[in-house]
PDB file of N, CA and C in Angstrom:
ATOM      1  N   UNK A   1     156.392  -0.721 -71.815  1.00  0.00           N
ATOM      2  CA  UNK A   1     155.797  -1.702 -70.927  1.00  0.00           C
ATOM      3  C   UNK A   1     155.948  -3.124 -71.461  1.00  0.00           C
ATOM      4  N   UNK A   2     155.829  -3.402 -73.165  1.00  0.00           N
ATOM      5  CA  UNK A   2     155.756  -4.736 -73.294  1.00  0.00           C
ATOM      6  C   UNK A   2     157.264  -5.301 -72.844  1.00  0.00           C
ATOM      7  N   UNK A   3     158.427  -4.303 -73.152  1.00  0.00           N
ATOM      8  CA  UNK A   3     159.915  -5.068 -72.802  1.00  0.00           C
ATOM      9  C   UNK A   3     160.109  -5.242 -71.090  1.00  0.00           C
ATOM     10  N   UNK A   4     159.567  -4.626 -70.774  1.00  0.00           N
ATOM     11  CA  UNK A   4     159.416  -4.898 -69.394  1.00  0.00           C
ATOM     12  C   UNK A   4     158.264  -5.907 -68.897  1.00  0.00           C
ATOM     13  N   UNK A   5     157.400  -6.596 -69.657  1.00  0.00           N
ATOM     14  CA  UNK A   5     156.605  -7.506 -70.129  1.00  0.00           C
ATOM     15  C   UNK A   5     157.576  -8.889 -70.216  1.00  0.00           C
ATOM     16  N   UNK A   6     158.103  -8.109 -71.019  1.00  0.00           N
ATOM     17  CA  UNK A   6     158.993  -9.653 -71.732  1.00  0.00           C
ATOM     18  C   UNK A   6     159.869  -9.544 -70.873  1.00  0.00           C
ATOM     19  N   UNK A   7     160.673  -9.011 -70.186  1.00  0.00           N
ATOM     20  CA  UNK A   7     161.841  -9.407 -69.070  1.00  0.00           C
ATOM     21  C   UNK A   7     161.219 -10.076 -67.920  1.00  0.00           C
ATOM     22  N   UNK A   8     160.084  -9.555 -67.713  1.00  0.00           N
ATOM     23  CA  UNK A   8     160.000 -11.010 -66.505  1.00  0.00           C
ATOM     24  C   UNK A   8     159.406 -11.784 -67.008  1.00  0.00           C
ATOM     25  N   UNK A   9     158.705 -12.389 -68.262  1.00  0.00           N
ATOM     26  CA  UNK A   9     158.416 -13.543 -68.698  1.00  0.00           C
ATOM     27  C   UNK A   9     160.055 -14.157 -68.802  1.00  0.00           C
ATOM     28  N   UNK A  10     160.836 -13.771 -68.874  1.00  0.00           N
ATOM     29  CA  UNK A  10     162.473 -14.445 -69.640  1.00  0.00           C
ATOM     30  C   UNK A  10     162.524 -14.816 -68.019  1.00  0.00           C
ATOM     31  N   UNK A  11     162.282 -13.914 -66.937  1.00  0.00           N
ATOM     32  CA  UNK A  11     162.743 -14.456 -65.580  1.00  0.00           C
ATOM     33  C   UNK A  11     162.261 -16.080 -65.092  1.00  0.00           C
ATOM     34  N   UNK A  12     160.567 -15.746 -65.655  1.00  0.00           N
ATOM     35  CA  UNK A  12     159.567 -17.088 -65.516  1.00  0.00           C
ATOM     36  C   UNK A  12     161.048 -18.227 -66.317  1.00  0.00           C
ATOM     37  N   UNK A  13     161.161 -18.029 -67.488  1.00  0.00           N
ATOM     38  CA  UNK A  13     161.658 -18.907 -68.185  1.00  0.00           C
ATOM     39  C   UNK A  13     162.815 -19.938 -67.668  1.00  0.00           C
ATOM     40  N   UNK A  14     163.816 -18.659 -67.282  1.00  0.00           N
ATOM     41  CA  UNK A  14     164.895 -19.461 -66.281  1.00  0.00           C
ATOM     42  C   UNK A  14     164.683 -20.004 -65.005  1.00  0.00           C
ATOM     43  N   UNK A  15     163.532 -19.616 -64.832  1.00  0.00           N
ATOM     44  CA  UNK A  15     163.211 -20.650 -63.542  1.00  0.00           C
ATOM     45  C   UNK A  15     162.402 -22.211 -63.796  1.00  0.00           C
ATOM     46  N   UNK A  16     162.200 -22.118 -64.791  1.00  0.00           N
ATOM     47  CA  UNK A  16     161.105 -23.368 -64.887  1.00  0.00           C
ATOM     48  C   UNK A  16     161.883 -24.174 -66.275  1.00  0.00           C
ATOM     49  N   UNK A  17     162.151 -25.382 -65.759  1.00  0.00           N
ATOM     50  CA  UNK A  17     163.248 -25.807 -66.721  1.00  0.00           C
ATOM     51  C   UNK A  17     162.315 -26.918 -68.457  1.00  0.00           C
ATOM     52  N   UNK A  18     160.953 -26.881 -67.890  1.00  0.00           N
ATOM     53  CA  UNK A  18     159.982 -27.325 -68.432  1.00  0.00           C
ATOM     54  C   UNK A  18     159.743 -26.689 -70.155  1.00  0.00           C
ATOM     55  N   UNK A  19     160.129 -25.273 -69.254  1.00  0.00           N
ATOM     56  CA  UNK A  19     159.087 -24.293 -70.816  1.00  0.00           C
ATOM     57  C   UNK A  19     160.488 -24.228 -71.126  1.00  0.00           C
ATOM     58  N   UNK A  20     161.717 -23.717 -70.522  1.00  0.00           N
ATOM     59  CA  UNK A  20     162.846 -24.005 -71.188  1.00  0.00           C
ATOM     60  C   UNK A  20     162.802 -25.169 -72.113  1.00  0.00           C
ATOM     61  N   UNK A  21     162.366 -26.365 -71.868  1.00  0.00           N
ATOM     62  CA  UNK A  21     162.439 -27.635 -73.074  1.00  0.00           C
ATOM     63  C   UNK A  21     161.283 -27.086 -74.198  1.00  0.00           C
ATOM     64  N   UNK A  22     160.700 -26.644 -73.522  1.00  0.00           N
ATOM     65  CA  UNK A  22     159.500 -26.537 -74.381  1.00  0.00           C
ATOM     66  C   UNK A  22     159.884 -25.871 -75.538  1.00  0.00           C
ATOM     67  N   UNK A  23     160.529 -24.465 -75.171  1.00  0.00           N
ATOM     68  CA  UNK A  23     160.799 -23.683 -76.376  1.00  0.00           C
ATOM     69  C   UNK A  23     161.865 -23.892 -76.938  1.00  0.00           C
ATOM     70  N   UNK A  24     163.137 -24.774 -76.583  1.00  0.00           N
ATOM     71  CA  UNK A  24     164.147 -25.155 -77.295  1.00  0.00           C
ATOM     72  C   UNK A  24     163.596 -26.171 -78.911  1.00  0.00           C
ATOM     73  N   UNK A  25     162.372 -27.042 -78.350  1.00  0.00           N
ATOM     74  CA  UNK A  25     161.785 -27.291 -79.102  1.00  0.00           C
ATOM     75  C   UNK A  25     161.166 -26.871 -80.815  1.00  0.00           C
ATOM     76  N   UNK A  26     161.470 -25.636 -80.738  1.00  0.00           N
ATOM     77  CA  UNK A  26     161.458 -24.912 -81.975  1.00  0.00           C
ATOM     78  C   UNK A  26     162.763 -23.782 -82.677  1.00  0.00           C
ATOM     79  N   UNK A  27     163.037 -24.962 -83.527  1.00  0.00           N
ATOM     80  CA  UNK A  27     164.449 -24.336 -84.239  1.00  0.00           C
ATOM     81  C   UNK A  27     164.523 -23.822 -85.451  1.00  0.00           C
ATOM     82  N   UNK A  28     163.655 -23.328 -85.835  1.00  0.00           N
ATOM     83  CA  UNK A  28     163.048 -22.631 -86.755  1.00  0.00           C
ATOM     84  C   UNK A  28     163.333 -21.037 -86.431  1.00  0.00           C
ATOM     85  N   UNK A  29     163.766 -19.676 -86.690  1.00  0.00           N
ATOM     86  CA  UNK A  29     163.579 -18.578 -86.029  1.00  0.00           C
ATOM     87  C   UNK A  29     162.799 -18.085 -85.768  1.00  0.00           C
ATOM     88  N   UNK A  30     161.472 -17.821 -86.867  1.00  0.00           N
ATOM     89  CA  UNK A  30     160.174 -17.175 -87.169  1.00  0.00           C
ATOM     90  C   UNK A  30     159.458 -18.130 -85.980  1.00  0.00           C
ATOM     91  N   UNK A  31     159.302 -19.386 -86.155  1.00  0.00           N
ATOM     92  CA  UNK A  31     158.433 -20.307 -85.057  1.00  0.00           C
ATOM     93  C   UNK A  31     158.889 -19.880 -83.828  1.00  0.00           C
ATOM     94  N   UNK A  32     160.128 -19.803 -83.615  1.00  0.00           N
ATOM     95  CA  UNK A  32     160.637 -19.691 -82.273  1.00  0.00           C
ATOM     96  C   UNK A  32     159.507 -18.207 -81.470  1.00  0.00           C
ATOM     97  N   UNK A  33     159.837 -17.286 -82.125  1.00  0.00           N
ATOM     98  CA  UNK A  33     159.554 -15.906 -81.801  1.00  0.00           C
ATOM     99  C   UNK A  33     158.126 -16.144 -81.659  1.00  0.00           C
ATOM    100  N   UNK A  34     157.488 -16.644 -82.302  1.00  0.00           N
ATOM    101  CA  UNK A  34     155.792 -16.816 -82.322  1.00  0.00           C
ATOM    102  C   UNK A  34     155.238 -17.561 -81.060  1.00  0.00           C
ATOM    103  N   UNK A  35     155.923 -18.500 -80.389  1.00  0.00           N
ATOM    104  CA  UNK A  35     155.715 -19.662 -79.901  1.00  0.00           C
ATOM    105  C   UNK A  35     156.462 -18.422 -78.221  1.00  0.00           C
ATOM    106  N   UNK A  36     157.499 -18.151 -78.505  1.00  0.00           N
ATOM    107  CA  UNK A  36     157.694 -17.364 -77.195  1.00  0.00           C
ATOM    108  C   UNK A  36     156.794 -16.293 -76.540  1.00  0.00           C
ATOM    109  N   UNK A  37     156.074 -15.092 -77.834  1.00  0.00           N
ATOM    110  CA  UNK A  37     154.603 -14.685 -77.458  1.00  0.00           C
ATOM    111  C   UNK A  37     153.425 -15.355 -77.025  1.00  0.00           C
ATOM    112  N   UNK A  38     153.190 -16.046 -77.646  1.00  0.00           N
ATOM    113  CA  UNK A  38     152.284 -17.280 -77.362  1.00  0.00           C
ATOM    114  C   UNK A  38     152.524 -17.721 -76.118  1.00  0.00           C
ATOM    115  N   UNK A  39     153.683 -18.363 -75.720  1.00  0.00           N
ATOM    116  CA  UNK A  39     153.766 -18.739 -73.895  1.00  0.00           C
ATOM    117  C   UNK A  39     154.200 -17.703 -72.744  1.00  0.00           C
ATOM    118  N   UNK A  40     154.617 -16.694 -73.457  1.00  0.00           N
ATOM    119  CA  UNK A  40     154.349 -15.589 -72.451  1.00  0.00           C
ATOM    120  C   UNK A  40     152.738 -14.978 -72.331  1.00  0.00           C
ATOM    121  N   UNK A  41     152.105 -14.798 -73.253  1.00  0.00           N
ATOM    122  CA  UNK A  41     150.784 -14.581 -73.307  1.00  0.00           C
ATOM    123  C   UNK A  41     149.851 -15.444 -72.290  1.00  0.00           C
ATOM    124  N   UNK A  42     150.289 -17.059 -72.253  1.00  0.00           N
ATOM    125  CA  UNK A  42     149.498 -18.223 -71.568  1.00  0.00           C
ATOM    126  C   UNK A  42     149.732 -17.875 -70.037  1.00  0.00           C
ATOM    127  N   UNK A  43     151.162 -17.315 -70.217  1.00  0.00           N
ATOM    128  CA  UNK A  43     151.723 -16.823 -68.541  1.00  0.00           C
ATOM    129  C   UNK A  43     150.887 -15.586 -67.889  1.00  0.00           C
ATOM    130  N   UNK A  44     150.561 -14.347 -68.749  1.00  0.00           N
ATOM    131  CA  UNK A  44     149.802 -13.440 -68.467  1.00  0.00           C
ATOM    132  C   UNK A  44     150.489 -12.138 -68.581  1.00  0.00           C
ATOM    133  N   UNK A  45     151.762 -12.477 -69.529  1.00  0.00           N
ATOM    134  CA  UNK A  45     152.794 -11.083 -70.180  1.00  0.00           C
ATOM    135  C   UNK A  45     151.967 -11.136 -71.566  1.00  0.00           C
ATOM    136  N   UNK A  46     152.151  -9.667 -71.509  1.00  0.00           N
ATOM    137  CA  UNK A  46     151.987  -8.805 -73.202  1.00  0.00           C
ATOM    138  C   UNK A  46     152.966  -8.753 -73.632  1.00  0.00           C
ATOM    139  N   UNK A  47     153.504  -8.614 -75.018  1.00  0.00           N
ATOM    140  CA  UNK A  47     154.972  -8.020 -75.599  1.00  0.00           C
ATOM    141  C   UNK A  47     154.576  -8.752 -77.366  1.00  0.00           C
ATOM    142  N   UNK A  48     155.030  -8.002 -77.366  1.00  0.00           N
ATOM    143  CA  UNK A  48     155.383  -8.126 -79.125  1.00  0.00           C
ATOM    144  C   UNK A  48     156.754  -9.258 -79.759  1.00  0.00           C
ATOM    145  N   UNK A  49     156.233  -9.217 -81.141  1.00  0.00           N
ATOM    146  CA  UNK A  49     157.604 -10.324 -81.203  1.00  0.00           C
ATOM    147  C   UNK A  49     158.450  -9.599 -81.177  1.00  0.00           C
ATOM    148  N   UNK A  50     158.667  -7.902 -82.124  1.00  0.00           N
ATOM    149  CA  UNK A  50     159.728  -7.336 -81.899  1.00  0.00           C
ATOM    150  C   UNK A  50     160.761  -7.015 -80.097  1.00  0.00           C
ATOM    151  N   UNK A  51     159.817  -7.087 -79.234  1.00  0.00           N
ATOM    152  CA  UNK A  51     160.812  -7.421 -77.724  1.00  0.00           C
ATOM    153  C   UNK A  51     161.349  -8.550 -78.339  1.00  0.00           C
ATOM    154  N   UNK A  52     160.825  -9.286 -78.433  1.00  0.00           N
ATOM    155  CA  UNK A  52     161.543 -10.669 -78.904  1.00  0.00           C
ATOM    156  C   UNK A  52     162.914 -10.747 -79.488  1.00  0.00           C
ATOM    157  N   UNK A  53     162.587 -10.401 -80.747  1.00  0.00           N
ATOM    158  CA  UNK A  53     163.583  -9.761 -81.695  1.00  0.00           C
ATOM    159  C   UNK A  53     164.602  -9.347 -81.322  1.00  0.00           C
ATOM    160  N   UNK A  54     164.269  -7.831 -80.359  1.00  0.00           N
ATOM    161  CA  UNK A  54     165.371  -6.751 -79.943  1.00  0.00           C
ATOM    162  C   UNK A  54     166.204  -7.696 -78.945  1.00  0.00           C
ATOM    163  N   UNK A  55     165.347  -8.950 -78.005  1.00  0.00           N
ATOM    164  CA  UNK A  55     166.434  -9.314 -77.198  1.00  0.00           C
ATOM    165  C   UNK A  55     167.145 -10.165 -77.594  1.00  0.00           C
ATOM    166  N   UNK A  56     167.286 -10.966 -78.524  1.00  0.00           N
ATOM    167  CA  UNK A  56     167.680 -12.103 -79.139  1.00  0.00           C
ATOM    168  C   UNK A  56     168.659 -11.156 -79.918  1.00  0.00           C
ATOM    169  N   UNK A  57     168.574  -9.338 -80.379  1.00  0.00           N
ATOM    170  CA  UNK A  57     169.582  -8.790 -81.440  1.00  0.00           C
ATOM    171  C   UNK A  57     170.835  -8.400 -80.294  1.00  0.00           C
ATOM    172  N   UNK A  58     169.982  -7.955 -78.871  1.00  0.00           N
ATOM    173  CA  UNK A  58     170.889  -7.603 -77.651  1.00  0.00           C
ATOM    174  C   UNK A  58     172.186  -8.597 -77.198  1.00  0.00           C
ATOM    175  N   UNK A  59     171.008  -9.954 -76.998  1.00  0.00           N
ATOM    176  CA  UNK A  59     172.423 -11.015 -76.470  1.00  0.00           C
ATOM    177  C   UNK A  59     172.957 -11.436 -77.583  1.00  0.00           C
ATOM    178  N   UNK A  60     173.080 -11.160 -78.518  1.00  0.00           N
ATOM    179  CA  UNK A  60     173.699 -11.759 -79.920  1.00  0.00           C
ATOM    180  C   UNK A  60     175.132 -10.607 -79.600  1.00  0.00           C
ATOM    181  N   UNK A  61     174.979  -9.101 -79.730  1.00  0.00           N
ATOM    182  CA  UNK A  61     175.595  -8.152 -79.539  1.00  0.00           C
ATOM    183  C   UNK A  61     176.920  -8.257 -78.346  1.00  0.00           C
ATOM    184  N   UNK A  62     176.063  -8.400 -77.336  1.00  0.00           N
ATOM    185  CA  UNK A  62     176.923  -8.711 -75.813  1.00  0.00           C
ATOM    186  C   UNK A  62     178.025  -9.955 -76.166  1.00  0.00           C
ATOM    187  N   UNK A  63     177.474 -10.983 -76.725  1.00  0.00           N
ATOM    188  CA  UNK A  63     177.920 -12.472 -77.061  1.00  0.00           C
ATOM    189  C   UNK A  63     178.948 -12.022 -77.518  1.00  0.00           C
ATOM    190  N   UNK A  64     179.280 -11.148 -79.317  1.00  0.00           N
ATOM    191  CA  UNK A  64     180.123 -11.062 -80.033  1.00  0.00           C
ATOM    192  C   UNK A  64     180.980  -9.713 -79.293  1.00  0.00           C
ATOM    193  N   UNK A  65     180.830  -9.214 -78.126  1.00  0.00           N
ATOM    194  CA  UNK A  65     181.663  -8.125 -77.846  1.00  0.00           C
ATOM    195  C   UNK A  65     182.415  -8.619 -76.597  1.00  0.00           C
ATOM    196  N   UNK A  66     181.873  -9.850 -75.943  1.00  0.00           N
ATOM    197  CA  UNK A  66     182.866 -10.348 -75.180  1.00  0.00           C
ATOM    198  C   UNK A  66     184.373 -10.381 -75.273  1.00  0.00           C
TER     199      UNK A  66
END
């Protein structure tokens, strides 16, 4: 449930070009991941940092197999 949590918070994300600035804002990795629970949480998604994690290990994967 939480990755399905976190996929439509990522949907919220690409629609609203705001929290997009918002979270580009942290270029740090560890901050990043903390700060993305944190504003999915404010949105009213659950998920762990590991969703986090796993999707950031997913499009990294897809990226390098292009």
């Amino acid at each position: 449930m939480s990755q399905e949590n976190f996929e439509q918070f990522r949907q919220v994300v690409l629609e609203d070009s705001a929290l997009q600035e918002r979270l580009r804002a942290f270029t740090a990795r560890d901050e990043f991941i903390v700060r993305v629970v944190e504003s999915g949480a404010e949105f009213g998604f659950a998920f762990a940092a590991e969703d986090v994690v796993e999707a950031m290990r997913a499009n990294r994967r897809a990226w390098i197999e292009r």
